[in-house]
N, C-alpha and C. Protein backbone atom coordinates (compact mmCIF):
# COMPACT_ATOMS: atom_id res chain seq x y z
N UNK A 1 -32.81 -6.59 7.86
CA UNK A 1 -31.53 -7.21 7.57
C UNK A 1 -31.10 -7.99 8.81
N UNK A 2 -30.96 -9.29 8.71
CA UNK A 2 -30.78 -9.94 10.29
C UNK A 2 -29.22 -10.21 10.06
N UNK A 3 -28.17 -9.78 9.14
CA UNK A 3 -27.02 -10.57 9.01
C UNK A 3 -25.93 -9.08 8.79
N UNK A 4 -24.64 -9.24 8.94
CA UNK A 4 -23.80 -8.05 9.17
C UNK A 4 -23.37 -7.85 7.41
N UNK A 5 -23.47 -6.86 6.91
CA UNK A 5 -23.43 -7.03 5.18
C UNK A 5 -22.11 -6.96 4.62
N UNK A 6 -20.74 -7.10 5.41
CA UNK A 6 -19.83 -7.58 4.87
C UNK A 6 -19.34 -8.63 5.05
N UNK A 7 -18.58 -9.63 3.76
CA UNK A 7 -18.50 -11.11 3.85
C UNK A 7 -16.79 -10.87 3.58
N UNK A 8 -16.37 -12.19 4.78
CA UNK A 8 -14.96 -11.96 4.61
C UNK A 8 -14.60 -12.29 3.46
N UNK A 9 -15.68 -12.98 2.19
CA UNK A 9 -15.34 -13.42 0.91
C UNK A 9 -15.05 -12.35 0.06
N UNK A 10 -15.60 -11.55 0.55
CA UNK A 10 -15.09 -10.09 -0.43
C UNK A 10 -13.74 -9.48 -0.18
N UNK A 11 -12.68 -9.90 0.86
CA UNK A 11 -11.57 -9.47 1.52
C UNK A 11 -10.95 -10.27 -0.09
N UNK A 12 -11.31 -11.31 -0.65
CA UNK A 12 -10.33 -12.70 -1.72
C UNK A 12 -10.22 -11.87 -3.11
N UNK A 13 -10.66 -10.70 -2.82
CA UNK A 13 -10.80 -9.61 -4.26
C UNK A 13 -9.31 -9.08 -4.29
N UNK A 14 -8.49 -9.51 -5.68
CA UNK A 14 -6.70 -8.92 -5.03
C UNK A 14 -7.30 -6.68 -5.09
N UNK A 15 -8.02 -6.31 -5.74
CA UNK A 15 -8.46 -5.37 -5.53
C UNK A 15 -8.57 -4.50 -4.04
N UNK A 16 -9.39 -5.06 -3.26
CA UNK A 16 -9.82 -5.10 -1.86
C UNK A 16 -8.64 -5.65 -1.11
N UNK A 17 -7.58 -6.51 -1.52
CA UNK A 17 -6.66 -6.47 -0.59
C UNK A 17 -5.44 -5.25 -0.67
N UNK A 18 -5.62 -4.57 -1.60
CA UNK A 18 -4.93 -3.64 -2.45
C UNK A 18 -5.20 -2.45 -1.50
N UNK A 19 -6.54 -2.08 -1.61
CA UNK A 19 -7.07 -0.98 -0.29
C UNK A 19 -6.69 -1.29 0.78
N UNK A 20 -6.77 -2.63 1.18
CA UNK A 20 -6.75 -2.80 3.08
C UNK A 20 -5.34 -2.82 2.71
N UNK A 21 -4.04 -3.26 2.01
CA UNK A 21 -2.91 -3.11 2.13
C UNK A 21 -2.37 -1.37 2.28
N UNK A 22 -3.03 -0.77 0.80
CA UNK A 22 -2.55 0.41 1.12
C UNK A 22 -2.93 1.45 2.61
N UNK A 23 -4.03 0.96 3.18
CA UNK A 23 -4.11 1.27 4.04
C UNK A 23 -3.46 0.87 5.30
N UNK A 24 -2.64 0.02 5.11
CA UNK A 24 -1.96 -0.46 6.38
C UNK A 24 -0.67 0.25 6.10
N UNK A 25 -0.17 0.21 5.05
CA UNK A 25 1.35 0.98 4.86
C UNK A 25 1.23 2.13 5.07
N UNK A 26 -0.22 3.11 4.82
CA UNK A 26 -0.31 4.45 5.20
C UNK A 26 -0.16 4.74 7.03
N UNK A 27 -0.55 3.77 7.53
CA UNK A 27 -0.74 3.41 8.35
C UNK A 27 0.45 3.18 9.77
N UNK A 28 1.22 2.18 9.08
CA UNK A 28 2.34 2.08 9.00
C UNK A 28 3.34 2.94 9.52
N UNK A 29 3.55 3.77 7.93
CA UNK A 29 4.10 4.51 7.53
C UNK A 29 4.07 5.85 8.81
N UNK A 30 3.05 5.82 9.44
CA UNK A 30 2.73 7.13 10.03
C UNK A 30 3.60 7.13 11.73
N UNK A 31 3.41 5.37 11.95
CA UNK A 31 3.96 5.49 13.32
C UNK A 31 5.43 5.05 12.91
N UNK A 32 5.88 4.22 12.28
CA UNK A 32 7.31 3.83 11.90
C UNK A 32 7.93 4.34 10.28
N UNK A 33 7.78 5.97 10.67
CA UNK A 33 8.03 6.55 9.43
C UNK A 33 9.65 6.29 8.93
N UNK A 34 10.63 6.06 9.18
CA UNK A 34 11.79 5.80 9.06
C UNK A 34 12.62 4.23 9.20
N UNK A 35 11.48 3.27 9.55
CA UNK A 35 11.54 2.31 9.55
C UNK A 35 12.00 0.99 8.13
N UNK A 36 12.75 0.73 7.81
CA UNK A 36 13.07 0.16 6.37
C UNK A 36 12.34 -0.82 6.17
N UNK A 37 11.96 -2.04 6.99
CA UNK A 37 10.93 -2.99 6.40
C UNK A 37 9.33 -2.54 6.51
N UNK A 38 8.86 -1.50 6.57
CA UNK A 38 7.48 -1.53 6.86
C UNK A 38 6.62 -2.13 5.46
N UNK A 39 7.21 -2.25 4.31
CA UNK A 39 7.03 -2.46 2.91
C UNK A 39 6.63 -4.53 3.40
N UNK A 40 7.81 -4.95 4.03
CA UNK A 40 7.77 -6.42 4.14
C UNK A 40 6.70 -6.78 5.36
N UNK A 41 6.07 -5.42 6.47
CA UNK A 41 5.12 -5.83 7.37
C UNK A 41 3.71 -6.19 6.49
N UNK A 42 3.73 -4.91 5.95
CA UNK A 42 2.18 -4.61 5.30
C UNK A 42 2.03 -6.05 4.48
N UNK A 43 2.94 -6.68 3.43
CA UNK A 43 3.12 -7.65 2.76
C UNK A 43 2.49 -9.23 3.64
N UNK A 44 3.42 -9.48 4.53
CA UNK A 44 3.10 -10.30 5.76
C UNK A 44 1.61 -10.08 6.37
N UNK A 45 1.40 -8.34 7.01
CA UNK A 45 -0.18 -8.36 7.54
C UNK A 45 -1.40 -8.26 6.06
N UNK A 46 -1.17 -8.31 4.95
CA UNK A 46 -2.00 -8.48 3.73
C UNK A 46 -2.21 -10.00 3.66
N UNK A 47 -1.23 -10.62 3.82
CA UNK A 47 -1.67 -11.99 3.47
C UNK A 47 -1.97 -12.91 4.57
N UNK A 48 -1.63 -12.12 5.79
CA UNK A 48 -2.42 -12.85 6.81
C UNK A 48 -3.82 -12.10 6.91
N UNK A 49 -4.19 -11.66 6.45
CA UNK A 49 -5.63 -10.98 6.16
C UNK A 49 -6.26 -11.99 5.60
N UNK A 50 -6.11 -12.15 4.26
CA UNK A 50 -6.40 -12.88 3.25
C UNK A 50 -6.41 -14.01 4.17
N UNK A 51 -5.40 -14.82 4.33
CA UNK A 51 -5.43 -16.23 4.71
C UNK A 51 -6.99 -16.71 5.67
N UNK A 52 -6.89 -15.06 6.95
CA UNK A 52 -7.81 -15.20 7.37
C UNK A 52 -9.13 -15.13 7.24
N UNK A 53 -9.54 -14.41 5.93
CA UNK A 53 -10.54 -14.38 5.33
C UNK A 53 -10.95 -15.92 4.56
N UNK A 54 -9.51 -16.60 3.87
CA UNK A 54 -10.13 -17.69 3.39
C UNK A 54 -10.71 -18.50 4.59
N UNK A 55 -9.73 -18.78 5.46
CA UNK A 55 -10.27 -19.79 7.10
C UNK A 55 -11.91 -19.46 7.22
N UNK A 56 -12.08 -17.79 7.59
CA UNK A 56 -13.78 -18.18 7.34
C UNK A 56 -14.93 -18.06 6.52
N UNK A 57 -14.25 -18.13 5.21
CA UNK A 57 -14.87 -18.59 4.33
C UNK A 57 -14.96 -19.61 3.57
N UNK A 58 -14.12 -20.95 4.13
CA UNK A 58 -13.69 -22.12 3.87
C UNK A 58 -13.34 -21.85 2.08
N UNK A 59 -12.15 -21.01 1.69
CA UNK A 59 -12.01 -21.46 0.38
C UNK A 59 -10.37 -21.46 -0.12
N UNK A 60 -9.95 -21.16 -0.78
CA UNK A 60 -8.94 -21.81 -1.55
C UNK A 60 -7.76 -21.02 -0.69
N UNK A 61 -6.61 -21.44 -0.21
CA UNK A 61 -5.87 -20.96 0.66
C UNK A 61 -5.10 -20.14 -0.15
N UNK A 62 -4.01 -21.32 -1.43
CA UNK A 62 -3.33 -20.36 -1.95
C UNK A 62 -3.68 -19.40 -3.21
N UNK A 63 -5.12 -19.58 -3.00
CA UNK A 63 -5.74 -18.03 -4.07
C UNK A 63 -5.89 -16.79 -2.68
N UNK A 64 -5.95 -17.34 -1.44
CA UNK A 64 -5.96 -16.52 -0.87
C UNK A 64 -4.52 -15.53 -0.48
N UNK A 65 -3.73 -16.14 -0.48
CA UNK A 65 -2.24 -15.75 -0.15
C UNK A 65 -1.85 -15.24 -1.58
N UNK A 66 -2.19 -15.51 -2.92
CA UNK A 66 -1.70 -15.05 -3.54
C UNK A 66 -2.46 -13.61 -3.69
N UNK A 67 -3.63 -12.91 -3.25
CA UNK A 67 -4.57 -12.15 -3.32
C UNK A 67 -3.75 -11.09 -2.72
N UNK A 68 -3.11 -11.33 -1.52
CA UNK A 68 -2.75 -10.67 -0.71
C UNK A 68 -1.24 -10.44 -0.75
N UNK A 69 -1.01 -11.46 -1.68
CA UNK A 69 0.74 -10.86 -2.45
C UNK A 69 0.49 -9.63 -3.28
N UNK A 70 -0.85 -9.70 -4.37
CA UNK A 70 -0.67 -8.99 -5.26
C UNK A 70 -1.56 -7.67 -4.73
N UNK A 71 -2.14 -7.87 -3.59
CA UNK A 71 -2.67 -6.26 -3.07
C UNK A 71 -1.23 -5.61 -2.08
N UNK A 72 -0.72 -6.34 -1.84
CA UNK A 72 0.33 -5.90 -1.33
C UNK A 72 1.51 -5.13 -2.32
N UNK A 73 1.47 -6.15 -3.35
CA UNK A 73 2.32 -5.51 -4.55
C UNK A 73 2.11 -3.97 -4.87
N UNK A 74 0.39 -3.99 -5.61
CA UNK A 74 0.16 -2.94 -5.93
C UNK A 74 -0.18 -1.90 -4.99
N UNK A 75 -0.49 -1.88 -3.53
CA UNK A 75 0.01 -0.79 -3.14
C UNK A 75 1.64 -0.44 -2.82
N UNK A 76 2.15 -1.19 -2.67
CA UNK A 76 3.47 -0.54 -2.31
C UNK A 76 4.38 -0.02 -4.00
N UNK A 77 3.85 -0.52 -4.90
CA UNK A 77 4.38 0.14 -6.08
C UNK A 77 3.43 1.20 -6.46
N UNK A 78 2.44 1.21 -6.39
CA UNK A 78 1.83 2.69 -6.46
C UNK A 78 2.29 3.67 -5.52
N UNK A 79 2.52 3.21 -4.26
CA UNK A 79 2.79 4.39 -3.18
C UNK A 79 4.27 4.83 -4.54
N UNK A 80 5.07 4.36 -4.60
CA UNK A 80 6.48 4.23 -4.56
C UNK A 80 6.33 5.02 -5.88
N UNK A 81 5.34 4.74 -6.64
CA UNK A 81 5.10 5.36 -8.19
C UNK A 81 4.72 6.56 -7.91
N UNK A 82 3.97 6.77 -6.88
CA UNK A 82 3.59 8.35 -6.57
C UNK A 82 4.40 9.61 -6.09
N UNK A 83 5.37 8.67 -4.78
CA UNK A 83 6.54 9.59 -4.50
C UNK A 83 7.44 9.58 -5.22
N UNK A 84 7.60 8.91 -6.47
CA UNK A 84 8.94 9.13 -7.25
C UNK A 84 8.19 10.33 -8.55
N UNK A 85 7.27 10.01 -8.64
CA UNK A 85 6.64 10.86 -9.61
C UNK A 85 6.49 12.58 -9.17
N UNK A 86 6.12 12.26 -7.76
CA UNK A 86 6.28 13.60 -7.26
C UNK A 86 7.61 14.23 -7.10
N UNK A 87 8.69 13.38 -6.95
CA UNK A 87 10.04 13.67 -6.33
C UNK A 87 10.82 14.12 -8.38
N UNK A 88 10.12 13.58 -8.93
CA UNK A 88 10.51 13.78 -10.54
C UNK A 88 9.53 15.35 -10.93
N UNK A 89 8.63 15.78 -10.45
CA UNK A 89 8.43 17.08 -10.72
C UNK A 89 8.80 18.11 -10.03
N UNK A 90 9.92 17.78 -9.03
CA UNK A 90 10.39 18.88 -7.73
C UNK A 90 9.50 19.18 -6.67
N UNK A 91 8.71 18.02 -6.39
CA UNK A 91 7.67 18.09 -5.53
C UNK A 91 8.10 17.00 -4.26
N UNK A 92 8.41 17.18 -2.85
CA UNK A 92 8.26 16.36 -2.11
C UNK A 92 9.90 16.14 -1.62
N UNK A 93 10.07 14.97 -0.48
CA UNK A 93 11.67 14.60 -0.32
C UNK A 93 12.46 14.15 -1.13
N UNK A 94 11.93 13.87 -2.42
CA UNK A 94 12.60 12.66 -3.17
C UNK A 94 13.30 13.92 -4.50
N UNK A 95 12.68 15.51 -4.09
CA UNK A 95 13.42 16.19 -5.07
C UNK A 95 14.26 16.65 -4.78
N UNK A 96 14.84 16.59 -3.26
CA UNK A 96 15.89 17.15 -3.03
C UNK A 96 16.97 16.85 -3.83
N UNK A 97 17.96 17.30 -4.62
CA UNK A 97 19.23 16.54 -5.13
C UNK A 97 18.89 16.34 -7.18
N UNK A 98 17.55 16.81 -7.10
CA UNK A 98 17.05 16.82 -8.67
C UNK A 98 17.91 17.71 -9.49
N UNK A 99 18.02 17.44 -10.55
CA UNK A 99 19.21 18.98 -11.17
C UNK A 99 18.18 19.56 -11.90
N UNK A 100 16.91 19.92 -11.76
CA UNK A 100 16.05 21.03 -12.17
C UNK A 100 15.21 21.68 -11.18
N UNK A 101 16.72 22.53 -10.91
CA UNK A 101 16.21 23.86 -9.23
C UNK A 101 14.70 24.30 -10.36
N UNK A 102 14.65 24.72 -11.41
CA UNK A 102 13.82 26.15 -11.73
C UNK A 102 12.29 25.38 -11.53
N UNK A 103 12.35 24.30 -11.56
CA UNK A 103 10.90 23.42 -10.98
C UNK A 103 10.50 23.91 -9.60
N UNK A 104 11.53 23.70 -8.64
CA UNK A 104 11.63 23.89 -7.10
C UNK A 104 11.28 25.33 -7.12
N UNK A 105 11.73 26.33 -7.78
CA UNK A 105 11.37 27.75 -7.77
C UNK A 105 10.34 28.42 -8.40
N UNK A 106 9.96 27.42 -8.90
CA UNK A 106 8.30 27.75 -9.44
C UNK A 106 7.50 27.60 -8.83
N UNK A 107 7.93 26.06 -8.32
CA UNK A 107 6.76 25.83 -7.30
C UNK A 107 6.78 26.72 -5.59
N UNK A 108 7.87 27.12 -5.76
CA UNK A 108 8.07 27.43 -4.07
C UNK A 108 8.61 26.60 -3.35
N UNK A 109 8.35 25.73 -4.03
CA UNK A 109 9.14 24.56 -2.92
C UNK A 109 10.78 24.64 -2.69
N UNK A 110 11.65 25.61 -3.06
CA UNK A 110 13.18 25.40 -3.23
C UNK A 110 13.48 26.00 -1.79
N UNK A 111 14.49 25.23 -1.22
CA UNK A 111 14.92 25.02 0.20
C UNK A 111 16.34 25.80 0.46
């Protein structure tokens, strides 16, 4: 194999920007956990990903920016779908304030 086997053309997948996004908000998330825009960084560093992937792969700019809108989208609404989903079964921060304690006391989780 004389060549490195990933192509920044595979970054133009809104799929693959979806991973490298959710991975930046996890990311994120870990050093500026209380931070309110980290949702609008990841958004911004997704599509400067992308952009930079189209630059060296000489191809379509705004399929590239839009790639990286919509991997940005879908991780930050999946994250957001997960903690509300968890925070809706008395699981996590988002159940504090739920009006079904007997969830919280099933699970153990009641504070």
């Amino acid at each position: 194999m004389n060549s490195f086997p990933l192509d920044p053309i595979g970054l133009l997948d809104p799929a693959v920007a979806a991973l490298l996004a959710g991975l930046l908000a996890q990311w994120l998330k870990s050093y500026l956990p209380d931070w309110r825009y980290t949702n609008l960084l990841v958004l911004a560093l997704a599509v400067a990903a992308e952009l930079g992937a189209a630059a060296l792969g000489s191809h379509d700019w705004w399929g590239a920016a839009w790639a990286g809108f919509l991997g940005a989208s879908i991780a930050t609404f999946g994250y957001e779908t997960v903690k509300n989903l968890g925070g809706a079964a008395g699981l996590g921060a988002r159940a504090e304030g739920r009006l079904n304690p007997g969830a919280q006391e099933r699970l153990g989780t009641n504070r």
